[in-house]
Protein backbone atom coordinates (compact mmCIF):
# COMPACT_ATOMS: atom_id res chain seq x y z
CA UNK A 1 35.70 -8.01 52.41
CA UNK A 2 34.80 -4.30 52.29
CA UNK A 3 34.01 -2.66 55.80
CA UNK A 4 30.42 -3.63 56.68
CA UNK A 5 30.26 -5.07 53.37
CA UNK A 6 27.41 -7.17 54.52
CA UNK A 7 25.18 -4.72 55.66
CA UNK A 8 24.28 -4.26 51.71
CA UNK A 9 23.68 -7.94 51.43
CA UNK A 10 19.94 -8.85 50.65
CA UNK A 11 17.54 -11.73 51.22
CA UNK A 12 17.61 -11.92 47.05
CA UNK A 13 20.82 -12.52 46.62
CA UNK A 14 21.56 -15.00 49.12
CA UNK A 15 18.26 -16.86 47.43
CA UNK A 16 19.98 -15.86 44.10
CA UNK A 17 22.92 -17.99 44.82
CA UNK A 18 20.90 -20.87 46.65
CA UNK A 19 19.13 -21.14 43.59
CA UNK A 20 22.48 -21.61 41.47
CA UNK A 21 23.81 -23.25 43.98
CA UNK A 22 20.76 -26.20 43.90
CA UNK A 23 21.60 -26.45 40.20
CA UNK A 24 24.93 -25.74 39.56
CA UNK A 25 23.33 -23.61 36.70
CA UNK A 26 22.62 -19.96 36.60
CA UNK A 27 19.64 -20.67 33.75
CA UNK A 28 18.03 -23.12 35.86
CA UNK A 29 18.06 -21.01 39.05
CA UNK A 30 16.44 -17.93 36.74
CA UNK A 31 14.19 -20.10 35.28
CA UNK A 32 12.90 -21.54 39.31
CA UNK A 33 13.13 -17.62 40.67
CA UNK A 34 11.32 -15.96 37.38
CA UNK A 35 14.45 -13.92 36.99
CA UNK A 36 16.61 -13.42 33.49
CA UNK A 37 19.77 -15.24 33.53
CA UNK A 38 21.98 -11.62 33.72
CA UNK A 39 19.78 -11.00 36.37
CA UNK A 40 21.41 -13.67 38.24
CA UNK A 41 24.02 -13.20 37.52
CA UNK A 42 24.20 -9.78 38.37
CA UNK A 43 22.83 -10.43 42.21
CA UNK A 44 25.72 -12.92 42.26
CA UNK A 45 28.23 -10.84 40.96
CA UNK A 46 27.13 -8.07 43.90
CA UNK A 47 27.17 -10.82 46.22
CA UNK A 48 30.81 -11.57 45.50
CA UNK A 49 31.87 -7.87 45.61
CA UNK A 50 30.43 -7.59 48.94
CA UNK A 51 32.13 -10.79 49.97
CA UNK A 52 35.47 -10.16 48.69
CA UNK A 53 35.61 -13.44 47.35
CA UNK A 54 34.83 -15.59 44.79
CA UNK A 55 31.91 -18.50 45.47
CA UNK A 56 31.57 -19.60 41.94
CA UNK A 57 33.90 -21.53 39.60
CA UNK A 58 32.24 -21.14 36.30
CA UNK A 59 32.35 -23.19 33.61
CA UNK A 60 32.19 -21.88 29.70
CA UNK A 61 29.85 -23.47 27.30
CA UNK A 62 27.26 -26.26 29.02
CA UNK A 63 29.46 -26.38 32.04
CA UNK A 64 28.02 -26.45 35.12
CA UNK A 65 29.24 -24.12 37.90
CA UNK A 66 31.07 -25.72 41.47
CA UNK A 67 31.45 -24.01 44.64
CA UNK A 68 34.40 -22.46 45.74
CA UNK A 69 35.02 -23.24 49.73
CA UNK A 70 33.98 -19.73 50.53
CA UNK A 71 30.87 -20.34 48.67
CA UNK A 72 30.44 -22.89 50.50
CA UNK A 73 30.58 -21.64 53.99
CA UNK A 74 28.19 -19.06 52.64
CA UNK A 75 25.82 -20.96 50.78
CA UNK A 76 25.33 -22.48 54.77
CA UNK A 77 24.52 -19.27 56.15
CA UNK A 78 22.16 -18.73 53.25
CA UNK A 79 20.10 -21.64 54.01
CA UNK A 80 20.17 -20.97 57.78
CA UNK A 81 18.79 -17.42 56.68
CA UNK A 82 16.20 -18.65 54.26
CA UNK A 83 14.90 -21.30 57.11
CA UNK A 84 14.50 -18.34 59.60
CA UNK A 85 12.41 -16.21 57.15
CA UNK A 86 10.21 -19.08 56.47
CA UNK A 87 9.46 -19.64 59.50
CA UNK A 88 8.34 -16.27 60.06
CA UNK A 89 6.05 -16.38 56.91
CA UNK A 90 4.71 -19.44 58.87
CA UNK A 91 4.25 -18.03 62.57
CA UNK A 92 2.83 -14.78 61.08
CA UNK A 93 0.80 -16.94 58.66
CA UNK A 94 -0.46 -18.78 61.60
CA UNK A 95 -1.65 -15.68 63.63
CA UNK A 96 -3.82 -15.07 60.71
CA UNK A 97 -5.74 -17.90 61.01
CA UNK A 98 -5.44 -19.31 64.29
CA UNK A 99 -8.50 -21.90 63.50
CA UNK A 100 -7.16 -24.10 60.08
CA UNK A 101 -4.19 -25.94 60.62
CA UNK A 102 -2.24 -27.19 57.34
CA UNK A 103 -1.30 -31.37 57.45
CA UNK A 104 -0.01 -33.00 55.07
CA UNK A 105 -0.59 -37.10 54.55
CA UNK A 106 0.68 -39.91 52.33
CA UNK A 107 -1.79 -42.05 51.13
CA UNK A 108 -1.85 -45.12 53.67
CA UNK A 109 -2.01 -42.58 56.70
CA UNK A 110 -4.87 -40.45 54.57
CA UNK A 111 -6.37 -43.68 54.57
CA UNK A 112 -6.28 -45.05 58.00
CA UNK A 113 -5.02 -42.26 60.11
CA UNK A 114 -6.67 -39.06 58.85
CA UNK A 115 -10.44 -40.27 59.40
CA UNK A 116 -9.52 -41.07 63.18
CA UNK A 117 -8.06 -37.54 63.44
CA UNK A 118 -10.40 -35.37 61.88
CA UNK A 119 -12.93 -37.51 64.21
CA UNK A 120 -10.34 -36.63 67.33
CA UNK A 121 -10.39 -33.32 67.16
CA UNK A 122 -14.25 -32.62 66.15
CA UNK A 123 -14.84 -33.77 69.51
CA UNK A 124 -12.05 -31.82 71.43
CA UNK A 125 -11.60 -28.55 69.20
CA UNK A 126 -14.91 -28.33 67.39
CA UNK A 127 -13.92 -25.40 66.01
CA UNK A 128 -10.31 -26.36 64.60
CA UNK A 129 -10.28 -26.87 60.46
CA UNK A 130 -7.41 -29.14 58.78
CA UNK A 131 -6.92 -28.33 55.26
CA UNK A 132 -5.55 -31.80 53.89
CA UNK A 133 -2.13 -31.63 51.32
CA UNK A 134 -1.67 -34.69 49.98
CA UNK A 135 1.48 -36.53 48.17
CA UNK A 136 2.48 -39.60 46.73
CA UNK A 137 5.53 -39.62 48.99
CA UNK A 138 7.44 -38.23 51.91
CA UNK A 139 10.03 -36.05 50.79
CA UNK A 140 7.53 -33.23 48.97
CA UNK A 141 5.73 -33.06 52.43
CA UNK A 142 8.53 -32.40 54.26
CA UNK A 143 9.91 -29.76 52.16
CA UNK A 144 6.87 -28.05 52.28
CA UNK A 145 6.86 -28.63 55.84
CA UNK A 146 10.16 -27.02 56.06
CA UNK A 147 9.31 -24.13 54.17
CA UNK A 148 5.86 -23.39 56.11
CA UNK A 149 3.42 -24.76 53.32
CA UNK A 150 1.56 -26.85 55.62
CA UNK A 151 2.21 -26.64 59.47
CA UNK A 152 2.40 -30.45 60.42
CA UNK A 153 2.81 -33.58 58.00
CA UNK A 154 2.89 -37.10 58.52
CA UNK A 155 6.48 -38.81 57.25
CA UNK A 156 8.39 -42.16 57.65
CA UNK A 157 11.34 -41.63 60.12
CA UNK A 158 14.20 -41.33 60.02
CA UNK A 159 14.70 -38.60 58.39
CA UNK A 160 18.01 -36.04 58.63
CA UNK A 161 16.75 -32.58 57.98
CA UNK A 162 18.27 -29.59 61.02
CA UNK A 163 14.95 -27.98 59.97
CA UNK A 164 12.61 -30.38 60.89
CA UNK A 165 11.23 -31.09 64.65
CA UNK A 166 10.19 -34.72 64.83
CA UNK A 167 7.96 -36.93 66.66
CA UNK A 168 7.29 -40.85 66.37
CA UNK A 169 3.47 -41.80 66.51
CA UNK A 170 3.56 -45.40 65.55
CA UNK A 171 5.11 -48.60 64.29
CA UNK A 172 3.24 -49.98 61.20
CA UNK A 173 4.14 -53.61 60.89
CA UNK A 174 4.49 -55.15 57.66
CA UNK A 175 2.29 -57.91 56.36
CA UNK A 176 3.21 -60.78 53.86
CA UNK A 177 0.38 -60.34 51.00
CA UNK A 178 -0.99 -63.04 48.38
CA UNK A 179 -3.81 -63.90 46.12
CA UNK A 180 -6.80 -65.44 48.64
CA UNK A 181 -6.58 -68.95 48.46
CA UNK A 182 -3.10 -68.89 47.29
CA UNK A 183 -0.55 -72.16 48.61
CA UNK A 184 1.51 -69.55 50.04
CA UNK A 185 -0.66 -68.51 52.50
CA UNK A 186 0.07 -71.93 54.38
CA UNK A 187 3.80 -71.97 54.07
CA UNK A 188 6.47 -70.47 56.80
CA UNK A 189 7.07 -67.23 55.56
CA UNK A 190 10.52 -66.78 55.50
CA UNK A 191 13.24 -63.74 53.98
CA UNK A 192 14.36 -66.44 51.68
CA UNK A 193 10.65 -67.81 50.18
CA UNK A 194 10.47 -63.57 50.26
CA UNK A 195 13.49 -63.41 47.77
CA UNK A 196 12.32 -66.33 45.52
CA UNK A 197 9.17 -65.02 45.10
CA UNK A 198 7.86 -62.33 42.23
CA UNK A 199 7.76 -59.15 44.22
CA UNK A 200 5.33 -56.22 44.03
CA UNK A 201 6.76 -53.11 45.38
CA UNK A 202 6.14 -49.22 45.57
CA UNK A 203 7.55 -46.79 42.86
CA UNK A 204 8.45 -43.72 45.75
CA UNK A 205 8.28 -44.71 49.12
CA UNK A 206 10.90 -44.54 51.88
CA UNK A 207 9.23 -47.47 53.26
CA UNK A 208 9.88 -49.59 50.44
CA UNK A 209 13.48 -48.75 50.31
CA UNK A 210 13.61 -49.70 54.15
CA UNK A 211 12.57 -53.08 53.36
CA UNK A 212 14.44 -53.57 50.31
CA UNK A 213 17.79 -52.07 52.17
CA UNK A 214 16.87 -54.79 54.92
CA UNK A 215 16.52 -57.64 52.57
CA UNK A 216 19.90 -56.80 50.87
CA UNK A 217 21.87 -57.01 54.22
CA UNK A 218 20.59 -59.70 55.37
CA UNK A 219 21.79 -61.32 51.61
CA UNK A 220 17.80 -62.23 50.44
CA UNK A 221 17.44 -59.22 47.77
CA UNK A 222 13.53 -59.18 46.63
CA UNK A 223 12.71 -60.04 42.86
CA UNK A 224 10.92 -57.41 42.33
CA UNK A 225 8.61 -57.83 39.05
CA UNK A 226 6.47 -54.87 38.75
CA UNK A 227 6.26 -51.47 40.88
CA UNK A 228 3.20 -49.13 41.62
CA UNK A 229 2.16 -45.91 43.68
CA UNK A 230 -1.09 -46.64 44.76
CA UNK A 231 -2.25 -49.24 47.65
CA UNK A 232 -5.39 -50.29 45.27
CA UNK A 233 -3.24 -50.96 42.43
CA UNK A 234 -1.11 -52.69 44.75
CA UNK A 235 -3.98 -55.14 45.83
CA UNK A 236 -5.11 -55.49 42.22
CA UNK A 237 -1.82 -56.77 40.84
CA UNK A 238 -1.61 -59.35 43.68
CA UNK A 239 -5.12 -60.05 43.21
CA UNK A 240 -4.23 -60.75 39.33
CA UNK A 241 -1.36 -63.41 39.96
CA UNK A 242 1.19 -60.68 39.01
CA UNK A 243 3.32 -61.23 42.22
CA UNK A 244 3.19 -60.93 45.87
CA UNK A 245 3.82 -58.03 48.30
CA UNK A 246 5.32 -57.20 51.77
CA UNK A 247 2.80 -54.25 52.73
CA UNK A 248 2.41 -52.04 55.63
CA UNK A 249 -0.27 -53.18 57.61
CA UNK A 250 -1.55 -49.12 56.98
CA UNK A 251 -1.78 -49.92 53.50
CA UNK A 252 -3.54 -53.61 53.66
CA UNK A 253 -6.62 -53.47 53.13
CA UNK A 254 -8.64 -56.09 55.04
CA UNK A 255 -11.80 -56.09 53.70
CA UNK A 256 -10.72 -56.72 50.26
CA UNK A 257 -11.50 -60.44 50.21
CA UNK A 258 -9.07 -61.18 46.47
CA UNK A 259 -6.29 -61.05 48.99
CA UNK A 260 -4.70 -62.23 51.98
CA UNK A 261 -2.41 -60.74 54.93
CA UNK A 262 0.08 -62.78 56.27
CA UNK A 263 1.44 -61.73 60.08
CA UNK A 264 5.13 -61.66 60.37
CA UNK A 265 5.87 -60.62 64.05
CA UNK A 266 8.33 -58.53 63.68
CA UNK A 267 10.55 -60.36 60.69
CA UNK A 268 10.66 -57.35 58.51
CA UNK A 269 11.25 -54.26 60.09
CA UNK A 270 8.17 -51.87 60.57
CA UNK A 271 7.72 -48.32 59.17
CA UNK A 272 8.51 -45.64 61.48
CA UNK A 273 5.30 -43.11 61.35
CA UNK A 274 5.90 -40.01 62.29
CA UNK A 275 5.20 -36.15 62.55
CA UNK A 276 7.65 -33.42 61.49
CA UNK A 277 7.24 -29.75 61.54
CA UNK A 278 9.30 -26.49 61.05
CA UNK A 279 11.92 -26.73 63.89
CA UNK A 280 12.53 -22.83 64.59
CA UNK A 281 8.62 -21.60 64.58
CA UNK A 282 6.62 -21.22 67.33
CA UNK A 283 3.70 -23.39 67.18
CA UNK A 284 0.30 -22.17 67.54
CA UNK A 285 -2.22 -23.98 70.53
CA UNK A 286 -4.64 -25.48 66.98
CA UNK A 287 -1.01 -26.83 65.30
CA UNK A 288 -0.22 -28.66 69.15
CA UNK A 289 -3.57 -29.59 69.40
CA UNK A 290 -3.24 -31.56 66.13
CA UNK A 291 -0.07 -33.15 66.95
CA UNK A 292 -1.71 -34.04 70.34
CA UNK A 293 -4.54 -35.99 68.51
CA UNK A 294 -2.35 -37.46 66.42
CA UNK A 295 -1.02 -39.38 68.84
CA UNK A 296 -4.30 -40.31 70.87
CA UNK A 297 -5.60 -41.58 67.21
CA UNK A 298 -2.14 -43.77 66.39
CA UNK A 299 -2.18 -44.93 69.98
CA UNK A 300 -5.44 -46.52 69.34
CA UNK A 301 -4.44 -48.24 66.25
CA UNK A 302 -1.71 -49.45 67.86
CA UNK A 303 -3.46 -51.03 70.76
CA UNK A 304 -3.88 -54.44 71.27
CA UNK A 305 -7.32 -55.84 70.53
CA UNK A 306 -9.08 -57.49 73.56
């Protein structure tokens, strides 16, 4: 490494080579940075000199590129970097307006939770906007939690992400779910009438995989017939005879009299529903004060009843 070879190191090529690094291709990372692909390669080429080593092994023709082990140890540093500038875009962003706080919801939560919420806080911080981001699933809200897009978003822990703060809210039970008037409804539910049974289950949710992970250790590994993203399809296609479903309680609706909800107590494992945020920004009093409220709201839903 050159004397204070560093020191000429910039943010753009360290996001240069995360960017090739992510896809082991040096088109692919010009094509997500609007760079040309000499471009890249040019930041990466500086980056080596500067380095003194090599942290690409590239391929000719369609190969892909690997990391070297310095590239490695560097491409860690580059993330811990990258992390530490968003989170400045994010506190800065937040002393600009100290009054709308970015949350991000799946479905079931935007549902249940988020009315309960916005209700919370219009009667403690009156003056305190949430501007709702919504995804199918978890993962895209908590990258864009990571990167400062929104300032809070609801998830399903566990999750393993160093830049991610956490906090559990609730447990959402799951429910065994049939046509109304359906036999089923009357028999013992059980993992193995589970297994035998033509299952329903979610396209992209890290719920689903919990309970499908759960049913394959414990050697009753769901049929599943048909898959879906959205809780009203969901009801529809048990409604229709298609097949049955083990859903969230969240995501149940009760009202919806062409099904039925079946308690479990416990015999499939709940979802974990939680809260997760950018670990190294300071958080403003409106982001806490949502977080806060979160809680009171998912305490209540929680409670028992009587």
């Amino acid at each position: 490494m050159k004397p204070n070879g560093l020191l000429g190191v910039e943010l753009r090529h360290l996001k240069a080579f995360e960017a090739v690094a992510k896809h082991r291709s040096f088109g692919a990372a010009a094509a997500e940075l609007g760079y040309t692909q000499s471009a890249v390669s040019q930041q990466l080429a500086y980056l080596e000199r500067q380095v003194g080593q090599r942290l690409l092994e590239r391929g000719g023709g369609s190969r892909t590129v690997t990391l070297t082990e310095p590239g490695r140890v560097v491409l860690r540093h580059a993330r811990a970097l990258a992390s530490r500038l968003d989170a400045l875009t994010a506190d800065l962003e937040t002393l600009r307006q100290t009054d709308v706080v970015r949350v991000g919801v799946f479905q079931s939560v935007g549902d249940r939770v988020l009315p309960g919420l916005m209700g919370e806080l219009a009667r403690t911080h009156p003056d305190l906007r949430l501007e709702i981001v919504e995804e199918i699933s978890c993962d895209p809200l908590e990258e864009r939690a990571a990167v400062g897009a929104v300032d809070v978003s609801f998830t399903i822990l566990p999750l393993e992400d160093p830049r991610l703060a956490t906090r559990t809210l609730m447990r959402d039970d799951h429910l065994f779910v049939v046509p109304a008037g359906d036999p089923l409804a009357g028999e013992e539910p059980t993992l193995g009438l589970f297994a035998s049974l033509p299952m329903i289950c979610y396209r992209d949710c890290r719920g689903q995989t919990q309970v499908e992970e759960h049913m394959r250790a414990a050697g009753h590994p769901l049929r599943v017939v048909r898959r879906a993203d959205g809780n009203g399809v969901m009801h529809g296609l048990i409604a229709a005879g298609v097949g049955v479903a083990l859903l969230p309680r969240l995501a149940f609706d009760p009202l919806d009299p062409r099904v039925t909800g079946i308690e479990l107590h416990g015999m499939v494992p709940p979802r974990e529903i939680g809260l997760v945020w950018q670990r190294k920004r300071q958080l403003a009093p409106a982001v806490r004060a949502v977080i806060e409220a979160a809680g009171t709201v998912c305490d209540r839903l929680t409670a028992p009843v009587g």
